[in-house]
Structure formats: structure tokens, C-alpha cells
PDB file of N, CA and C in Angstrom:
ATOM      1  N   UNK A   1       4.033  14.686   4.060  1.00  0.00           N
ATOM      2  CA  UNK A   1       4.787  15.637   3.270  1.00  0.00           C
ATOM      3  C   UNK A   1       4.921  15.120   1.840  1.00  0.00           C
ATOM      4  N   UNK A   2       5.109  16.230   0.937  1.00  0.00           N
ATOM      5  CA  UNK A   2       5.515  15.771  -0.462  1.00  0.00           C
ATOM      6  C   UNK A   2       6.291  14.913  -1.031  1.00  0.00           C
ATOM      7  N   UNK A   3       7.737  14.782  -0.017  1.00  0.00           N
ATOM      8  CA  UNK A   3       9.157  14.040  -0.684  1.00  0.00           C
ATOM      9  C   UNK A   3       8.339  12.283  -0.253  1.00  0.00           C
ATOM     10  N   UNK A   4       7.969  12.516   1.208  1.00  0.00           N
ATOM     11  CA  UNK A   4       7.638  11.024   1.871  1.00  0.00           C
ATOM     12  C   UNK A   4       6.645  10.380   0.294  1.00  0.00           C
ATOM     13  N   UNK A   5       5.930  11.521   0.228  1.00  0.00           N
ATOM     14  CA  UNK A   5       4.232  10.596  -0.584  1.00  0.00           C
ATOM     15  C   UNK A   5       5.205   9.906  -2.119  1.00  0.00           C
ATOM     16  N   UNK A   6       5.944  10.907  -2.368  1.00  0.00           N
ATOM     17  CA  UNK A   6       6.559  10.828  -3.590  1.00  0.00           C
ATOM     18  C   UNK A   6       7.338   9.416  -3.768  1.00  0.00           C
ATOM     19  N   UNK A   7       8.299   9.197  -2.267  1.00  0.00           N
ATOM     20  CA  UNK A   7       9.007   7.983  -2.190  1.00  0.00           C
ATOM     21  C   UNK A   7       8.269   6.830  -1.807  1.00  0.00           C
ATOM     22  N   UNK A   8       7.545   7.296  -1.456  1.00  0.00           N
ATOM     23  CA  UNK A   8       6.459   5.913  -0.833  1.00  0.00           C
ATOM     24  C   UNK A   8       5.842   5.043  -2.374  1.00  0.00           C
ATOM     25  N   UNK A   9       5.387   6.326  -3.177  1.00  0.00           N
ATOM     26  CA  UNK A   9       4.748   6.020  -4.240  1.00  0.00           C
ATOM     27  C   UNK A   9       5.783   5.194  -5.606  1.00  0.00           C
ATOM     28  N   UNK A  10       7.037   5.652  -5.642  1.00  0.00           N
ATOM     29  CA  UNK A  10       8.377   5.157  -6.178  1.00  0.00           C
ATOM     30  C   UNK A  10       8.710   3.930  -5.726  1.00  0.00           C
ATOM     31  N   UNK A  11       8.798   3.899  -4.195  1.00  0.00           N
ATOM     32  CA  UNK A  11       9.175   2.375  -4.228  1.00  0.00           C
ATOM     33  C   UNK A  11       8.308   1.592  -4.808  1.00  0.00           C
ATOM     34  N   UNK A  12       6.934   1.790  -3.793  1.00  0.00           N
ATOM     35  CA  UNK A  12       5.680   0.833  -4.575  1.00  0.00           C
ATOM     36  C   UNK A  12       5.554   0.708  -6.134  1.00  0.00           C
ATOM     37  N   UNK A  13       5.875   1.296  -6.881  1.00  0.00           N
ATOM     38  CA  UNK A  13       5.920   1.015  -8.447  1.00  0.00           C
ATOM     39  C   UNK A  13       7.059  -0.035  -8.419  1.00  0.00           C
ATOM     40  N   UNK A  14       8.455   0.300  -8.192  1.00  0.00           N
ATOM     41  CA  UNK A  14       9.797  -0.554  -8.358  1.00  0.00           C
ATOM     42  C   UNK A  14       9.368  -1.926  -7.833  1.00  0.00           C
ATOM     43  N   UNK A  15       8.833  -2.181  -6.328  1.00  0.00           N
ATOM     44  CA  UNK A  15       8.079  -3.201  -5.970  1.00  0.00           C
ATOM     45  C   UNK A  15       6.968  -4.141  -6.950  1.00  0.00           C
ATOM     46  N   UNK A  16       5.988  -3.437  -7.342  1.00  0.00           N
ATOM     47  CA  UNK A  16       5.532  -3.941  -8.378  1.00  0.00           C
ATOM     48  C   UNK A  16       5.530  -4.468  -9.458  1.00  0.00           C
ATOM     49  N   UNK A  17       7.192  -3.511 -10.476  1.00  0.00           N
ATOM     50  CA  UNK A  17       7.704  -3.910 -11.165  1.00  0.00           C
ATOM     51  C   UNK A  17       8.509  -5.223 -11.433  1.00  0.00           C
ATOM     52  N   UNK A  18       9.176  -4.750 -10.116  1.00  0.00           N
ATOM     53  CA  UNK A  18      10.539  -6.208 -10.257  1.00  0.00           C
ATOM     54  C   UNK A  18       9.525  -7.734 -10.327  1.00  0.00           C
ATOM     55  N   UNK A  19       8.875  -7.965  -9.972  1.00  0.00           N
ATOM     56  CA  UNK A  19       8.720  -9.411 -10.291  1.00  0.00           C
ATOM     57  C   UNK A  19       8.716  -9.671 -11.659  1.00  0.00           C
ATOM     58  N   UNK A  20       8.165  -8.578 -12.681  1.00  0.00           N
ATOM     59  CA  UNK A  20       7.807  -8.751 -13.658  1.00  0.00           C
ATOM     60  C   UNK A  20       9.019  -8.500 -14.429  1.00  0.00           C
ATOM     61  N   UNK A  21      10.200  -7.672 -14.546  1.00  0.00           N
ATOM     62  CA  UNK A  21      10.585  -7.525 -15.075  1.00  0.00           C
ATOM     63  C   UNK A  21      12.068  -8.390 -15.588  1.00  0.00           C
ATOM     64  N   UNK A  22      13.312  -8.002 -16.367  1.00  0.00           N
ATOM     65  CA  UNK A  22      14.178  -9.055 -16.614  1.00  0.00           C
ATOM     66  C   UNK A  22      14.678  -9.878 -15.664  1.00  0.00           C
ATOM     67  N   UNK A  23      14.877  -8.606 -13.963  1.00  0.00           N
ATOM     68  CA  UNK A  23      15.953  -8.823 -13.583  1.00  0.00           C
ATOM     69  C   UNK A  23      14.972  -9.990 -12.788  1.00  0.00           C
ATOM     70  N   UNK A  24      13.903 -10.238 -12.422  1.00  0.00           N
ATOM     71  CA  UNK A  24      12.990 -11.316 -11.756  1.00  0.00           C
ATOM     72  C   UNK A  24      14.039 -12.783 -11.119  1.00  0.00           C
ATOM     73  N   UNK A  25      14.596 -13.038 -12.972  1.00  0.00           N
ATOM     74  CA  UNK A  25      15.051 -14.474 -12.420  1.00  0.00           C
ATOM     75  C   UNK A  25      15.829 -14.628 -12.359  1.00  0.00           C
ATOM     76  N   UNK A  26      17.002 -13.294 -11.928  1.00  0.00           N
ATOM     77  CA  UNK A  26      18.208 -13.638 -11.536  1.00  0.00           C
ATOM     78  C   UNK A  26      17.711 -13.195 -10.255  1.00  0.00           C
ATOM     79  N   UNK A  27      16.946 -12.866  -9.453  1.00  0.00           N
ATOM     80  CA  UNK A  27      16.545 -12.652  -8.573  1.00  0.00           C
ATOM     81  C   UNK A  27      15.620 -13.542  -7.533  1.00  0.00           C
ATOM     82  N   UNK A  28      14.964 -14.771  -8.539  1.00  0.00           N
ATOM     83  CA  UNK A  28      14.472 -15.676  -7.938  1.00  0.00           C
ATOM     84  C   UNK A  28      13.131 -15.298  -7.828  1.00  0.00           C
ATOM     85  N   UNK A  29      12.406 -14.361  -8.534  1.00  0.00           N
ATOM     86  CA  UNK A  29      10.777 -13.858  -8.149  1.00  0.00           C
ATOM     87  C   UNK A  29      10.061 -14.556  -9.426  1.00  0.00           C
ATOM     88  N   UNK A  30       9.109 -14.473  -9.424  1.00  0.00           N
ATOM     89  CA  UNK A  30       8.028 -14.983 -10.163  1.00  0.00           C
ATOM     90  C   UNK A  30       6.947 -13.632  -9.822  1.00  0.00           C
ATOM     91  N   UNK A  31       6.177 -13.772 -10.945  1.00  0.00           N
ATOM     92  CA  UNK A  31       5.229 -12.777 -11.098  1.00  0.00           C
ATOM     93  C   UNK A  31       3.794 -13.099  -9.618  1.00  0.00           C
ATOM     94  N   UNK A  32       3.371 -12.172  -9.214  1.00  0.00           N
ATOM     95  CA  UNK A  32       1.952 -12.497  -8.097  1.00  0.00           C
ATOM     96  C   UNK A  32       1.107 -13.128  -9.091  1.00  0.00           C
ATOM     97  N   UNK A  33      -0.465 -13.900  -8.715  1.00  0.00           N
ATOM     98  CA  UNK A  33      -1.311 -14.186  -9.379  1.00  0.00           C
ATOM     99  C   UNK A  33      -2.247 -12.951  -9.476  1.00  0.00           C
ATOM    100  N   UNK A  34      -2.974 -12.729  -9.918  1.00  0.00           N
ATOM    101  CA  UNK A  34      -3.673 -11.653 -10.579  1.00  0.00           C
ATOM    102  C   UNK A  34      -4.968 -11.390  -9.189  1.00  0.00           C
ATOM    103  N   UNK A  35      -5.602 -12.380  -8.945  1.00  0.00           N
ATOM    104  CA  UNK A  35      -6.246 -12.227  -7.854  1.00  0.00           C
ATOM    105  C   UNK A  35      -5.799 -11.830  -6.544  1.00  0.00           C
ATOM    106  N   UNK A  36      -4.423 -12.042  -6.179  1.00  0.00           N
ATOM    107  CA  UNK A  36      -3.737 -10.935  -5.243  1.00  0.00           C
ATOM    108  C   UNK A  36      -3.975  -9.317  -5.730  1.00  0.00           C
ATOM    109  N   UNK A  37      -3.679  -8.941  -6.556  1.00  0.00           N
ATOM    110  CA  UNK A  37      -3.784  -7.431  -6.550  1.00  0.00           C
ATOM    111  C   UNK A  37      -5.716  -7.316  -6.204  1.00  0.00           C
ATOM    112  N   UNK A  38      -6.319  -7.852  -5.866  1.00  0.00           N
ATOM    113  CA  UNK A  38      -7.578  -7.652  -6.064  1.00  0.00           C
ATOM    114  C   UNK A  38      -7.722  -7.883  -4.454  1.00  0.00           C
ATOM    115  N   UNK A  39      -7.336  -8.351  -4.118  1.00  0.00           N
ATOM    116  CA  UNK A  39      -7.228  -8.419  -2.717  1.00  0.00           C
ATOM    117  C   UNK A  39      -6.541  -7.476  -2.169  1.00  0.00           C
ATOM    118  N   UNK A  40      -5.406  -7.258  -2.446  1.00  0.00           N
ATOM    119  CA  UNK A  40      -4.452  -6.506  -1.699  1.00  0.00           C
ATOM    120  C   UNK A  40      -4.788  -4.847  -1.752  1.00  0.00           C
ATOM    121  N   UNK A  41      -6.140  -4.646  -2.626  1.00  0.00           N
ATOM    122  CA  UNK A  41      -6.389  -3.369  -2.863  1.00  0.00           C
ATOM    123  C   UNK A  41      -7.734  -3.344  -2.066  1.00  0.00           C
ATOM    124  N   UNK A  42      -8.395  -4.425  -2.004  1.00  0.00           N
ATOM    125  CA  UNK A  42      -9.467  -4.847  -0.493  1.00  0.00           C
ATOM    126  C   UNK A  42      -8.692  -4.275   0.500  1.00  0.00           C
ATOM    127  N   UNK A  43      -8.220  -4.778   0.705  1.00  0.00           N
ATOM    128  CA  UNK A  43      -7.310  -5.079   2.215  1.00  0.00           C
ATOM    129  C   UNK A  43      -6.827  -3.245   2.615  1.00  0.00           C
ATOM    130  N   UNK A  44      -5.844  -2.989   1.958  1.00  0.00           N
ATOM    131  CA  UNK A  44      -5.919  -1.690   2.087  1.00  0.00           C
ATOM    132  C   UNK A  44      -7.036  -0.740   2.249  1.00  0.00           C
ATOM    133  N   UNK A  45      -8.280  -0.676   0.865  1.00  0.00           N
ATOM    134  CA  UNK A  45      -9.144   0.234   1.258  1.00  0.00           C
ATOM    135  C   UNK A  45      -9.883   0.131   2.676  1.00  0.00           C
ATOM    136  N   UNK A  46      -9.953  -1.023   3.317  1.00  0.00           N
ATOM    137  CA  UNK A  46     -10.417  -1.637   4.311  1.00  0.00           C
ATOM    138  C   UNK A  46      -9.566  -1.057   5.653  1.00  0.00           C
ATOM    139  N   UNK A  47      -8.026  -1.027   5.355  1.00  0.00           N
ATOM    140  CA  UNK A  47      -7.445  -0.233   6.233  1.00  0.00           C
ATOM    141  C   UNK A  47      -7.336   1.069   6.458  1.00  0.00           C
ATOM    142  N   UNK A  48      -7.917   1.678   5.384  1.00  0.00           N
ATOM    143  CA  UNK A  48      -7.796   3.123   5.470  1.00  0.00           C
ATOM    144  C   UNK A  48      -9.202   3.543   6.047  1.00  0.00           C
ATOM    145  N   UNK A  49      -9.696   2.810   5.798  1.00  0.00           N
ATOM    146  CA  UNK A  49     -11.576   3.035   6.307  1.00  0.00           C
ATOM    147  C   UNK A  49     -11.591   2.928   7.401  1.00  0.00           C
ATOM    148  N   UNK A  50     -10.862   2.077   8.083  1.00  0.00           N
ATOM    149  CA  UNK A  50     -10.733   2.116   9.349  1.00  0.00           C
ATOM    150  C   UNK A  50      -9.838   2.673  10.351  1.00  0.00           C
ATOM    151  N   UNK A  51      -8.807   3.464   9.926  1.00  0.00           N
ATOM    152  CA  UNK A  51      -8.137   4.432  10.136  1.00  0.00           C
ATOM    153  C   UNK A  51      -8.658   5.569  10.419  1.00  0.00           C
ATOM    154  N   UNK A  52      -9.337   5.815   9.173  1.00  0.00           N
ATOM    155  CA  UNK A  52      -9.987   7.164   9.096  1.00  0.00           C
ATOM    156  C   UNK A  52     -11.488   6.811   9.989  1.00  0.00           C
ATOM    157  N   UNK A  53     -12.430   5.956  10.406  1.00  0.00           N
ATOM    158  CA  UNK A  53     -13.010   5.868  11.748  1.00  0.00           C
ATOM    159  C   UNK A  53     -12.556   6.150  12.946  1.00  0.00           C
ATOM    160  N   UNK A  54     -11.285   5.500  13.241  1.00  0.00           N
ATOM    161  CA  UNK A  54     -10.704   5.346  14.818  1.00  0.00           C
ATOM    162  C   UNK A  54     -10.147   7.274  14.970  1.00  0.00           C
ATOM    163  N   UNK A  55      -9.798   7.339  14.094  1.00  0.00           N
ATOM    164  CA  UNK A  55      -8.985   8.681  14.085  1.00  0.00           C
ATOM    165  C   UNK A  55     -10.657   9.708  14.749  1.00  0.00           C
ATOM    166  N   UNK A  56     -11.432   9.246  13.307  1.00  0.00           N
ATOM    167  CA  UNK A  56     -12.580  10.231  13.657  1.00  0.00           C
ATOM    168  C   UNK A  56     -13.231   9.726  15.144  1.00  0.00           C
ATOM    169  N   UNK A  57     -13.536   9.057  15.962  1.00  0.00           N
ATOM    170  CA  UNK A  57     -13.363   8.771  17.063  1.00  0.00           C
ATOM    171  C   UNK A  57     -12.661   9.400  18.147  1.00  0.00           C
ATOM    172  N   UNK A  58     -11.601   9.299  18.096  1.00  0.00           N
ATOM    173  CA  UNK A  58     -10.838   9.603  18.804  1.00  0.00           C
ATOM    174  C   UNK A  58     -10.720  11.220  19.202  1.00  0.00           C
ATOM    175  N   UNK A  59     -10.825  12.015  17.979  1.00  0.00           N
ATOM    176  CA  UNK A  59     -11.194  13.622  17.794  1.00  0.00           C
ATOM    177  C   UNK A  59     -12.432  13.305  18.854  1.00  0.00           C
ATOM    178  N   UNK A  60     -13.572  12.519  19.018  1.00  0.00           N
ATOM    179  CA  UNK A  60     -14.845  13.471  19.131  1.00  0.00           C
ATOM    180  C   UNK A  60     -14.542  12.745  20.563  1.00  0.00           C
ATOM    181  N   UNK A  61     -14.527  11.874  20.967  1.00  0.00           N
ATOM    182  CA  UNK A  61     -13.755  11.286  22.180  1.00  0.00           C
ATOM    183  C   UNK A  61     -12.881  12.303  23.105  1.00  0.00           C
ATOM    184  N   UNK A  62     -11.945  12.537  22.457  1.00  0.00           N
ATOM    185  CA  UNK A  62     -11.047  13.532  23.339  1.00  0.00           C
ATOM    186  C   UNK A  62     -10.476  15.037  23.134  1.00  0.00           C
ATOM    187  N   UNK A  63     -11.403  15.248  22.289  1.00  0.00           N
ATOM    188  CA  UNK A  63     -11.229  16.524  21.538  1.00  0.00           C
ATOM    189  C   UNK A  63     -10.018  17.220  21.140  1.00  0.00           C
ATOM    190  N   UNK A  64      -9.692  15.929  20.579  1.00  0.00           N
ATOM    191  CA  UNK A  64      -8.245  16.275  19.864  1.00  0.00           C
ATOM    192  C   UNK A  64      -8.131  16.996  18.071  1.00  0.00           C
ATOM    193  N   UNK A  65      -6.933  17.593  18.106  1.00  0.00           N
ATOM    194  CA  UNK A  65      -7.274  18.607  16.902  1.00  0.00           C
ATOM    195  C   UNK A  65      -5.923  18.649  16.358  1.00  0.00           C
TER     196      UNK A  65
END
């Protein structure tokens, strides 16, 4: 649904943000290294690829709709 994609997408920015921003070191965060986001966007496309296999599977498997 719209509100879910919307909040999903909101936190993940605020998430992203806070390390970087003032409140970081009253908070105790430090920024990620740069080669994490390069991974962590592997990792995901990798999960969705395989999501979207098992799913398509599973339709032709049990003829679900």
C-alpha cells in the first residue's frame, strides 16, 4: 500500500541520516564506511531477485494467483 511504501521509505532516509548528522554524537554513532552502502545495495538487489524467483516458482508450481 501507499502509506506502508511511504513510511518504509521515511524511516530509511532518517536511518541514513542520523549517523551523519549533529545529533550522531550525542548519540554515540559514527558515520558507515562508504563501501558498506555498496554492499548493502548488493545484498538487497540480490534479495529481491530472489524473491521475485521463489514467488515466480511457486505460481507455476501450485498455481497460485
Amino acid at each position: 500500500s501507499f502509506p506502508l511504501l511511504v513510511t518504509t521509505i521515511a524511516i530509511c532516509v532518517v536511518g541514513i541520516w542520523l549517523p551523519t548528522s549533529p545529533l550522531a554524537g550525542a548519540l554515540g554513532m559514527a558515520a558507515l564506511p562508504h563501501a558498506y552502502w555498496g554492499a548493502l545495495v548488493c545484498i538487497l538487489a540480490a534479495y529481491m531477485l530472489l524473491t521475485q524467483l521463489v514467488k515466480s516458482w511457486l505460481i507455476k508450481r501450485f498455481g497460485l494467483n
